[in-house]
Structures are given as structure tokens and as C-alpha cells.
C-alpha atoms as a PDB file:
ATOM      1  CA  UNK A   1      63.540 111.981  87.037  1.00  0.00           C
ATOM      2  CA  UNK A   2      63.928 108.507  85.740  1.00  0.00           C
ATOM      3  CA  UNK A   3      62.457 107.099  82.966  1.00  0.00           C
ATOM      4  CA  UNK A   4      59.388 105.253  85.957  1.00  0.00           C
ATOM      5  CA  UNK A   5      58.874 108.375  87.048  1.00  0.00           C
ATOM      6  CA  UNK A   6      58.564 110.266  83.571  1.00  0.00           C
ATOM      7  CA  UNK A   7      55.703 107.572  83.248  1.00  0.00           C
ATOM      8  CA  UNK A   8      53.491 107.728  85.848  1.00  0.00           C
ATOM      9  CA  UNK A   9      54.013 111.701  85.527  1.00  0.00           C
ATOM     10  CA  UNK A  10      52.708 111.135  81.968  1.00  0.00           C
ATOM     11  CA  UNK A  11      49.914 109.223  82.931  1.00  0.00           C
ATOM     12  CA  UNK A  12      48.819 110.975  86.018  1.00  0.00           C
ATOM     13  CA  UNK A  13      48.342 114.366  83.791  1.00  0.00           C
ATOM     14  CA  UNK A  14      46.590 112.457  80.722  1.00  0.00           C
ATOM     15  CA  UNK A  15      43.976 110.569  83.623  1.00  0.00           C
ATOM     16  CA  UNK A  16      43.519 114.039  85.236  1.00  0.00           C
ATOM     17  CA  UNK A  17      43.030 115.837  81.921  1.00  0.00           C
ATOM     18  CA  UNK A  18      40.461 113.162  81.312  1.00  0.00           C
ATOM     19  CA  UNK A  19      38.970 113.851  84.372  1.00  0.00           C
ATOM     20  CA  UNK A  20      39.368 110.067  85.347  1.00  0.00           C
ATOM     21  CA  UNK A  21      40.986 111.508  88.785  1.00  0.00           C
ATOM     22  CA  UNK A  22      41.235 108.348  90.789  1.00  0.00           C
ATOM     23  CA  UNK A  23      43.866 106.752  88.498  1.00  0.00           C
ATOM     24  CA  UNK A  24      45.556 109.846  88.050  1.00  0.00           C
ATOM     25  CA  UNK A  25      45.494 110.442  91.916  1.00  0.00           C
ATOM     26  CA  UNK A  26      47.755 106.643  91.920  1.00  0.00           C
ATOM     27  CA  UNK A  27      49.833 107.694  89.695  1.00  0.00           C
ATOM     28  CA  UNK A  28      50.518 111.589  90.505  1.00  0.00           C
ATOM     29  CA  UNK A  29      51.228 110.302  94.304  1.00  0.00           C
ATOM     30  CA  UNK A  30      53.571 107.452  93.397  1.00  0.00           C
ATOM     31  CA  UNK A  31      55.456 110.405  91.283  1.00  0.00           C
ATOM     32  CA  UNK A  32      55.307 113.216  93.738  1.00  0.00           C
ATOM     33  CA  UNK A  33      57.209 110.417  96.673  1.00  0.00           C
ATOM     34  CA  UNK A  34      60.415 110.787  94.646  1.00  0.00           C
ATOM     35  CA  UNK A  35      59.403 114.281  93.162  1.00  0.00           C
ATOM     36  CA  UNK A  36      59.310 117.154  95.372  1.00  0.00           C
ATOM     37  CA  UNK A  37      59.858 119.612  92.814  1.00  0.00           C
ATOM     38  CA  UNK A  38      56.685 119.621  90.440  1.00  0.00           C
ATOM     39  CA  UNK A  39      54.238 122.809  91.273  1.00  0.00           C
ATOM     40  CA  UNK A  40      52.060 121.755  88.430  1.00  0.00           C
ATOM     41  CA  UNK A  41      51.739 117.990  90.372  1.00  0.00           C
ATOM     42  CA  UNK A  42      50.745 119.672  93.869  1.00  0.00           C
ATOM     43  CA  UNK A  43      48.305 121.911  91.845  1.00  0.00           C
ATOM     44  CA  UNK A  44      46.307 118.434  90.207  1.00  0.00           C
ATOM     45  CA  UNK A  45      46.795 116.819  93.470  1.00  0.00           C
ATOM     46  CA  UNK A  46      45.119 119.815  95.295  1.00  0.00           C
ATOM     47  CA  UNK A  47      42.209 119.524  92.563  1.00  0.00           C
ATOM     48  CA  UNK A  48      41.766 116.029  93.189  1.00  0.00           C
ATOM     49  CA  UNK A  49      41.649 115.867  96.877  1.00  0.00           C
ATOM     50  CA  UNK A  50      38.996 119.293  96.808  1.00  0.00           C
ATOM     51  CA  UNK A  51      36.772 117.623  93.972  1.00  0.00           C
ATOM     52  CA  UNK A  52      37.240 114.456  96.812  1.00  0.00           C
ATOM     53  CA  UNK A  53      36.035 116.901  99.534  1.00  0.00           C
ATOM     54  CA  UNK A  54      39.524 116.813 101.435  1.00  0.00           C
ATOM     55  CA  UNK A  55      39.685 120.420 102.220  1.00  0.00           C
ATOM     56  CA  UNK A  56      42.885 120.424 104.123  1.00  0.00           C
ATOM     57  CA  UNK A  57      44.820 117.771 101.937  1.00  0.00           C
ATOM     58  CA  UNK A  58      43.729 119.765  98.976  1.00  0.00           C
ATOM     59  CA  UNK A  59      45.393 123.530 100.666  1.00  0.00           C
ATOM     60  CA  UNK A  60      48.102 121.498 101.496  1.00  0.00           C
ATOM     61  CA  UNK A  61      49.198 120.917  97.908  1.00  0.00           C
ATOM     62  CA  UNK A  62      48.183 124.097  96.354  1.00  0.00           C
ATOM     63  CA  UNK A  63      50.057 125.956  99.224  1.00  0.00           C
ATOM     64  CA  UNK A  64      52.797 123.755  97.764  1.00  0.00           C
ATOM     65  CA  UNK A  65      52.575 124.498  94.748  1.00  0.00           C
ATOM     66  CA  UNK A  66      52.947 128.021  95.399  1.00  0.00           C
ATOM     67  CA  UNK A  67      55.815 127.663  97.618  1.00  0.00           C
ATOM     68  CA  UNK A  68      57.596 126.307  94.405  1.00  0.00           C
ATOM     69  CA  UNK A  69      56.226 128.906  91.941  1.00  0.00           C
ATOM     70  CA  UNK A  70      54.874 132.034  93.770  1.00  0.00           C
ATOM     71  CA  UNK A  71      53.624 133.287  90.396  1.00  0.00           C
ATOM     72  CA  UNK A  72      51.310 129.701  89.706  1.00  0.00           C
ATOM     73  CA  UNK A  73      47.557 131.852  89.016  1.00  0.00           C
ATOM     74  CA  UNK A  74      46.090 128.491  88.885  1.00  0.00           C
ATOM     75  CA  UNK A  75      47.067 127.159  91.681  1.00  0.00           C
ATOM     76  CA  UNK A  76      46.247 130.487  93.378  1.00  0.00           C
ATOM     77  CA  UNK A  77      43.023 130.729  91.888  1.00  0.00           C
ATOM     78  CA  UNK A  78      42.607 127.052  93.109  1.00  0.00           C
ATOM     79  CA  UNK A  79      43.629 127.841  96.753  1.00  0.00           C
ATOM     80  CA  UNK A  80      41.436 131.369  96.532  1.00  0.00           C
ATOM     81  CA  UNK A  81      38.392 128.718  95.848  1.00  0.00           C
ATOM     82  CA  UNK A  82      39.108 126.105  98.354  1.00  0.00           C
ATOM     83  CA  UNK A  83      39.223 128.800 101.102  1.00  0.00           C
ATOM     84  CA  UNK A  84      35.855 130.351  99.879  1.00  0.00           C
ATOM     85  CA  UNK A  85      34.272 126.927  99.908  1.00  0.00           C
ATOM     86  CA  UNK A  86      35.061 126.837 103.306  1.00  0.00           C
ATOM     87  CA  UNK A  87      33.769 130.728 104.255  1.00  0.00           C
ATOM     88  CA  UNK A  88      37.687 131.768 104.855  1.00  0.00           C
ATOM     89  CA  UNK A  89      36.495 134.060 102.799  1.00  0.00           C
ATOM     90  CA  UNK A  90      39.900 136.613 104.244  1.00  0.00           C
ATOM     91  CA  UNK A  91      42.382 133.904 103.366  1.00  0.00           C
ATOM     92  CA  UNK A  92      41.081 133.924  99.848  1.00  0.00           C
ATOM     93  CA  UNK A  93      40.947 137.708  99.423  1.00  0.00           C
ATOM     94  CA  UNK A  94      44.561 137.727 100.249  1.00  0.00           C
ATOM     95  CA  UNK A  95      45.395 134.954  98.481  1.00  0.00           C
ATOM     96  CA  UNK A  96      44.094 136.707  95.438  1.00  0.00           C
ATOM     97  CA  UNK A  97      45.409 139.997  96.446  1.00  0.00           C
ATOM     98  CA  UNK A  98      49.270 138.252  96.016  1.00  0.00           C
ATOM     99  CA  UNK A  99      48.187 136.545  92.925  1.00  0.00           C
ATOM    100  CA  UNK A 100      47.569 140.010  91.566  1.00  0.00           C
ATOM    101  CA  UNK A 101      50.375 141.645  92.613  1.00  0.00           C
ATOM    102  CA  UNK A 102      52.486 138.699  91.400  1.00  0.00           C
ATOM    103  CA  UNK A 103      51.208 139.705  88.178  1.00  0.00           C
ATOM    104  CA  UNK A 104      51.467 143.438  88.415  1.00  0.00           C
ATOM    105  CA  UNK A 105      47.987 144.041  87.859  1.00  0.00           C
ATOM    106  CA  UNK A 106      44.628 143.392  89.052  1.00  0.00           C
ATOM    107  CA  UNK A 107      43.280 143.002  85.971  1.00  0.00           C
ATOM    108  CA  UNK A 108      41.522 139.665  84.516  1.00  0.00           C
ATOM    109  CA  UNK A 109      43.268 140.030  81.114  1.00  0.00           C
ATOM    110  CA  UNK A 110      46.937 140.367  82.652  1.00  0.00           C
ATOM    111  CA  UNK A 111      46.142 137.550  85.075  1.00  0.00           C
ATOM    112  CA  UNK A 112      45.336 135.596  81.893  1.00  0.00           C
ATOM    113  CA  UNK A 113      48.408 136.098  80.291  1.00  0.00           C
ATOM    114  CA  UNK A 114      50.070 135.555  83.400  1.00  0.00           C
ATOM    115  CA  UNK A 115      48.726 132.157  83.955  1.00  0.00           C
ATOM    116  CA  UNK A 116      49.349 131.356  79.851  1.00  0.00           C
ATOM    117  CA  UNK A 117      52.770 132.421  79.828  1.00  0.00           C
ATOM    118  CA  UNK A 118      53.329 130.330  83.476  1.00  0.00           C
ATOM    119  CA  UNK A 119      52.220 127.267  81.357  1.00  0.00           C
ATOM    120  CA  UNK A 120      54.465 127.799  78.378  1.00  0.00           C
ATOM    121  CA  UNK A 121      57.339 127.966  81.202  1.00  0.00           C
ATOM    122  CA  UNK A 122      56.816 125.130  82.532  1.00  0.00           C
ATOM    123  CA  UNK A 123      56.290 123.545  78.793  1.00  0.00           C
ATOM    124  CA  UNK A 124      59.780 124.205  78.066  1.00  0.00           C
ATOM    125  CA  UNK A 125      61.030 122.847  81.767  1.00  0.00           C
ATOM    126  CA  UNK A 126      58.978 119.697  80.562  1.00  0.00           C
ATOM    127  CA  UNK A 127      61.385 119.234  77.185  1.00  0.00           C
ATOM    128  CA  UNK A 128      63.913 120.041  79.160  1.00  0.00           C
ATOM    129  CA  UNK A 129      63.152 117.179  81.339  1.00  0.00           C
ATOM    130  CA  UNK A 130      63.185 115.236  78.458  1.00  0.00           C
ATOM    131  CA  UNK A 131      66.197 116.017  76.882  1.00  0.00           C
ATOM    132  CA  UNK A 132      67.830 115.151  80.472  1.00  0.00           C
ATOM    133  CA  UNK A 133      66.960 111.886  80.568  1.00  0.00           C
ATOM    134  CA  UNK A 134      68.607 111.102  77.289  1.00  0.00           C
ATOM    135  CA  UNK A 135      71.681 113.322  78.253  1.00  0.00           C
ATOM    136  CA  UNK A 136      71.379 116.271  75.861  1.00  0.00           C
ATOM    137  CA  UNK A 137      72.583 118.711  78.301  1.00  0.00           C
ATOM    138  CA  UNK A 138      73.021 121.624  76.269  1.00  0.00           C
ATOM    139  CA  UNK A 139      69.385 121.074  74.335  1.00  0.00           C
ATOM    140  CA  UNK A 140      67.847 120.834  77.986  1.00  0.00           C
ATOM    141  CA  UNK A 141      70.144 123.853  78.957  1.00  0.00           C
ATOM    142  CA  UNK A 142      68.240 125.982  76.289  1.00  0.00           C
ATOM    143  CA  UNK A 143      64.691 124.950  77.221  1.00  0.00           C
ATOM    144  CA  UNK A 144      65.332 125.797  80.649  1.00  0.00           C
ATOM    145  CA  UNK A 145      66.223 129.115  80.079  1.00  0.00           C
ATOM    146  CA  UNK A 146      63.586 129.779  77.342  1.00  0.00           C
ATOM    147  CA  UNK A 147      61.482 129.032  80.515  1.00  0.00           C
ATOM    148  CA  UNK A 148      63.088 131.325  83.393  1.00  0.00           C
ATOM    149  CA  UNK A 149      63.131 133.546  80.243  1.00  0.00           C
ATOM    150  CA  UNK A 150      59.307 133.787  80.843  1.00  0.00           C
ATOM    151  CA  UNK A 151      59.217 133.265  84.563  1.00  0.00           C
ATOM    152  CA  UNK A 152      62.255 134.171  86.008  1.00  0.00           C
ATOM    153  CA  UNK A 153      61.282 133.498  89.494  1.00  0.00           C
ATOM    154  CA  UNK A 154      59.903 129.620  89.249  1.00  0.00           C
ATOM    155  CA  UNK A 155      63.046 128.384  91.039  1.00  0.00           C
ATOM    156  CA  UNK A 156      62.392 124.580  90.498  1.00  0.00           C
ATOM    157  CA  UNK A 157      63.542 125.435  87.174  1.00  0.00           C
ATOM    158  CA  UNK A 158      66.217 127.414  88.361  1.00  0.00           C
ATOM    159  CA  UNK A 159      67.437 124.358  90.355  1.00  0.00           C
ATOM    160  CA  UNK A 160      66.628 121.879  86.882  1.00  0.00           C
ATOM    161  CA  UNK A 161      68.841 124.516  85.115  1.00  0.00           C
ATOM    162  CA  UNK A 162      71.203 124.356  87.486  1.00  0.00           C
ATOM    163  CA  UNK A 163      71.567 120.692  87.611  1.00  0.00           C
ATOM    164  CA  UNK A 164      72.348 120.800  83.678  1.00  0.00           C
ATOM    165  CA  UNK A 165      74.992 123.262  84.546  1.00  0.00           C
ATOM    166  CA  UNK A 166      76.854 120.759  86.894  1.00  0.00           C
ATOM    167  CA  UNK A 167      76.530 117.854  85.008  1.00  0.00           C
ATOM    168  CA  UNK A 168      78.332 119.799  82.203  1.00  0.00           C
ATOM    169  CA  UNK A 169      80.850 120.842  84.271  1.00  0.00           C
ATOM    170  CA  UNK A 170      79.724 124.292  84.330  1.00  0.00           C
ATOM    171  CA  UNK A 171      79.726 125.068  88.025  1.00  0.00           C
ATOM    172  CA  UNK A 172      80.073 128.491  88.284  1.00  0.00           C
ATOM    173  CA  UNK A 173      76.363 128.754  86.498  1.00  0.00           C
ATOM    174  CA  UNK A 174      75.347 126.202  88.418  1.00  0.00           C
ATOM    175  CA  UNK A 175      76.101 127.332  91.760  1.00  0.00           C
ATOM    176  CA  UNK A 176      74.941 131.192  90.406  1.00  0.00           C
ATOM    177  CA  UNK A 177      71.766 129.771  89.627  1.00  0.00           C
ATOM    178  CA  UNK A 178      70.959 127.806  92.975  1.00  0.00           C
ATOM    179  CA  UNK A 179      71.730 130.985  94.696  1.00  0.00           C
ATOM    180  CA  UNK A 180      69.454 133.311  93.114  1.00  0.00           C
ATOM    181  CA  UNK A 181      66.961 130.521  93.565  1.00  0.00           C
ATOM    182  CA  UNK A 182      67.912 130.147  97.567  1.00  0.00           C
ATOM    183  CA  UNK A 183      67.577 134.268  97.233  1.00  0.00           C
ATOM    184  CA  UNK A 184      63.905 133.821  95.679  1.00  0.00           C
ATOM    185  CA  UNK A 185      62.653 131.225  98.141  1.00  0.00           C
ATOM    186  CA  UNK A 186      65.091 130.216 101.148  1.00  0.00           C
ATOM    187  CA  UNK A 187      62.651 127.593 102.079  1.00  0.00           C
ATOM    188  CA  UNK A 188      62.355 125.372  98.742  1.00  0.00           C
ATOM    189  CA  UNK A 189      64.911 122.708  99.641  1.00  0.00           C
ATOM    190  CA  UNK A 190      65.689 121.082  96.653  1.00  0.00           C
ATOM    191  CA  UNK A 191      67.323 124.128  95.990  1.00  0.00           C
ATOM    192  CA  UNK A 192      69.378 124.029  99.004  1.00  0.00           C
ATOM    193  CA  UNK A 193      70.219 120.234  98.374  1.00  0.00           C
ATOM    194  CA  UNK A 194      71.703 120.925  95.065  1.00  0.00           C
ATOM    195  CA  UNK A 195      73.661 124.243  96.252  1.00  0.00           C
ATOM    196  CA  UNK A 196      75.173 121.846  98.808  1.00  0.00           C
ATOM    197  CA  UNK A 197      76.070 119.316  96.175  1.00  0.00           C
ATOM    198  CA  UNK A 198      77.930 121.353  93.976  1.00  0.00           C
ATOM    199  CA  UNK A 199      79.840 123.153  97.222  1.00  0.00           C
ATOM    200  CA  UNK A 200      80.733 119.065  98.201  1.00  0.00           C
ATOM    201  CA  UNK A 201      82.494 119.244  94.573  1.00  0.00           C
ATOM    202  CA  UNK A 202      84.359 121.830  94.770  1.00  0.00           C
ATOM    203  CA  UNK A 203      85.520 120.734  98.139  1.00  0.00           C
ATOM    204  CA  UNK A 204      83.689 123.907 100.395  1.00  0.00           C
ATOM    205  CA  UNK A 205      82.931 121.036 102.713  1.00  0.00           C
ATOM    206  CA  UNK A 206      81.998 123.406 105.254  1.00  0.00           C
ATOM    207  CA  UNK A 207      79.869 125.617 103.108  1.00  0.00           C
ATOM    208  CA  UNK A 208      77.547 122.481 102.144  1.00  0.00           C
ATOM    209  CA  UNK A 209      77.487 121.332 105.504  1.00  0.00           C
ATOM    210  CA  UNK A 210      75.778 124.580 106.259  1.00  0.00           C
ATOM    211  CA  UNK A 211      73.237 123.530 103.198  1.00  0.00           C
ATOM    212  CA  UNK A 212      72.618 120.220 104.387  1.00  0.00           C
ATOM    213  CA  UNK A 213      72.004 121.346 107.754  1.00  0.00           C
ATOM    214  CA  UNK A 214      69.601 123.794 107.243  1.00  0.00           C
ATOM    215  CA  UNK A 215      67.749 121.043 104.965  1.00  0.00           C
ATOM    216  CA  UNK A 216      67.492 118.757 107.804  1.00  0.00           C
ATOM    217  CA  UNK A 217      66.351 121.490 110.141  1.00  0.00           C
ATOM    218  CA  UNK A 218      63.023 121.890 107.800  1.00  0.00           C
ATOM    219  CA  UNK A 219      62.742 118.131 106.379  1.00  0.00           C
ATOM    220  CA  UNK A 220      64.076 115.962 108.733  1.00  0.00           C
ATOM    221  CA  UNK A 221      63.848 112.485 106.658  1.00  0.00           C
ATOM    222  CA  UNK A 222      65.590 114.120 103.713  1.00  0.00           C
ATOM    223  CA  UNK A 223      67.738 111.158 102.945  1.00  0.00           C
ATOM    224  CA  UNK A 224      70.016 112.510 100.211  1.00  0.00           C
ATOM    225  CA  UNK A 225      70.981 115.574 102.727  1.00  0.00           C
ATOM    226  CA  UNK A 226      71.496 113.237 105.074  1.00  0.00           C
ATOM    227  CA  UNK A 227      73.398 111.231 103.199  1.00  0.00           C
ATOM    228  CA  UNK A 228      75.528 113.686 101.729  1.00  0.00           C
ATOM    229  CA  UNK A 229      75.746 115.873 104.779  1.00  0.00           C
ATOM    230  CA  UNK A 230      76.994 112.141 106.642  1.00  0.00           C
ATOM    231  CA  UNK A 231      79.643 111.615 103.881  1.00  0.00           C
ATOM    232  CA  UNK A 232      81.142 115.530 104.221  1.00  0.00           C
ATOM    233  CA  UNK A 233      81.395 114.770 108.169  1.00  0.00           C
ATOM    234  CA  UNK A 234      83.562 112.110 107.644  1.00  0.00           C
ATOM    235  CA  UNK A 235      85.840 113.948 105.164  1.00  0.00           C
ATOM    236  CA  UNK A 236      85.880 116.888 107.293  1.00  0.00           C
ATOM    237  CA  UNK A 237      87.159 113.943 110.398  1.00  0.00           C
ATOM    238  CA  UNK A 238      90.077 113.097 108.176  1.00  0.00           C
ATOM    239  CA  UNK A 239      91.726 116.264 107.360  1.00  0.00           C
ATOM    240  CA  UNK A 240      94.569 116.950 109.432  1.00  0.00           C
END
């Protein structure tokens, strides 16, 4: 995330939390083009585009969200709604029904703490974030796993955590990391992109290739697969 993008994240959640959606809708979109990564961004985009009455926009980006983080009670609570207001009324009851079993209990109180200790996770991924962009590694190493710590299975901050790894030269963490997160959710790509990455570094051309490909087979217009995937086809053309 550069230091544009850190803004108009930073904006887009103080407009929303003001409740002064339509600027925080400009901003949160012109973030989430370059940031596919950000459950708690699909979640306030889903709340915008319900309160908006753009039903299917709005499950769109909670269903999102939840790909990300299958543990996010908000935005599960938020999708449970969005289907009721629209008499899906079976969609929501399951929807809820994973929520609970996500937390291991079908109680209010647990699904409280659930959603309170989801937030402080993704606190800590935010100062990790932070500590990125002025290239403290090892600080934003610590924040990230103070927040898998509390939600092990949020694999966007698997992948951030990750991405600290390699960028300290740490790459058997790194890659451990973007497996367990592949393991978690096959189908969250950034994941994928980054396991390819740090494969394309340690010369496993044909193992990223794999990554890459499977990328493009879900998100066709993924240019930094492509481009990466493009580059390893050409090294692979001149080996002997």
C-alpha cells in the first residue's frame, strides 16, 4: 500500500464512521482498485451500497469480505441482513448458521467476542501496515503475528506477514506462511500471487508458473500475474 492509498483508506473509514457515506464511497473505491486484500473495505462498501438500496452490489462485497476472512461476524451479520431484506430468508439462516460455527458457538456473547477480537486483529494488521510503509520490517513482523495470534485463519494477513518475511529475506517463513494461507482459502489470490513470487526467487520457475496460472484462470486481468507469469516464460525459453 503506498502512502495514496494509505490516504484515501484513511479517509474512506473516517467519512463512513461519520456516516457521510458518499465521500467515503469515492474514496473506499479508488482504494479497493489497487487493494484487493481489505475485508474490512468490502464490508463498508457492502454497507454503503445496501443503505444505497443496491442489493446485489452490496452481497457482492460482503461475500467478499468473507472470502478474505471467513470468521468477519460483521460482515456476516451484514450479509445475514441484506438477504432478509430481500425475503432470502434460507440464505441468511445459513449464512448465520457458518457465522456461528466459525465461532464455535451459537451464542450472542461468544459471537461478541468473536467479532471484538476480529477487530483487534485487524488493528494490529493496520500498524503493521504502517510500519511497512516506513520499512520497519521486523516492528510490522510482530503486529502481524499479534494479529494471526488472534485470528489465525484471516489469510490476508497471512499473505501481509508473509510479504514482511520476503522482504527480510526470510523466505522459508514466507513461503510457509502463503501456504497455510493457500491451505485456508485456495481461492484468495493475492495469496497465490505472492506464493508465486517468492517461488520466481528462488528460481522454482515452474512451481510459480503453476501459481500464476491458476491466478489467471480465476482473474483473468490480473496484471502482476501476468506480468510475472510472462517474465518466468521467457526465462524458462532460455535455459538450455
Amino acid at each position: 500500500m503506498n502512502s495514496n492509498d494509505r490516504e484515501h483508506y484513511k479517509l474512506g473509514k473516517e467519512f463512513f464512521l461519520r456516516n457521510n457515506y458518499d465521500i467515503a464511497l469515492q474514496h473506499l473505491l479508488i482504494f479497493e482498485e489497487g487493494n484487493k486484500d481489505y475485508a474490512d473495505v468490502y464490508n463498508m462498501l457492502g454497507v454503503i451500497f445496501h443503505l444505497n438500496g443496491k442489493i446485489k452490489d452490496a452481497i457482492k462485497y460482503f461475500e467478499s469480505a468473507m472470502r478474505i476472512n471467513p470468521g468477519y461476524m460483521e460482515a456476516a451479520t451484514n450479509l445475514a441482513v441484506t438477504y432478509n431484506d430481500i425475503g432470502q430468508y434460507e440464505k441468511a439462516k445459513n449464512v448465520l448458521n457458518r457465522a456461528k460455527e466459525s465461532s464455535h458457538s451459537g451464542s450472542i456473547k461468544e459471537m461478541e467476542d468473536r467479532l471484538v477480537t476480529s477487530k483487534l486483529s485487524n488493528m494490529h494488521a493496520e500498524i503493521g501496515d504502517l510500519y511497512m510503509e516506513i520499512n520497519d520490517g521486523d516492528a510490522a513482523i510482530e503486529e502481524y503475528e499479534k494479529a494471526l495470534k488472534l485470528q489465525p485463519t484471516f489469510v490476508d494477513i497471512k499473505t501481509k506477514l508473509a510479504v514482511a518475511f520476503r522482504e527480510k529475506g526470510m523466505i522459508a517463513q514466507a513461503i510457509k506462511e502463503l501456504e497455510e494461507a493457500k491451505f485456508i482459502n485456495a481461492d484468495y489470490l493475492p495469496a497465490r500471487v505472492n506464493l508465486g513470487i517468492v517461488y520466481y526467487l528462488m528460481s522454482r520457475l515452474d512451481d510459480a508458473v503453476v501459481e500464476w496460472e491458476s491466478v489467471l484462470k480465476h482473474d483473468p486481468n490480473n496484471g502482476i500475474a501476468r506480468m510475472y507469469l510472462n517474465a518466468a516464460r521467457k526465462e524458462k525459453q532460455k535455459k538450455p
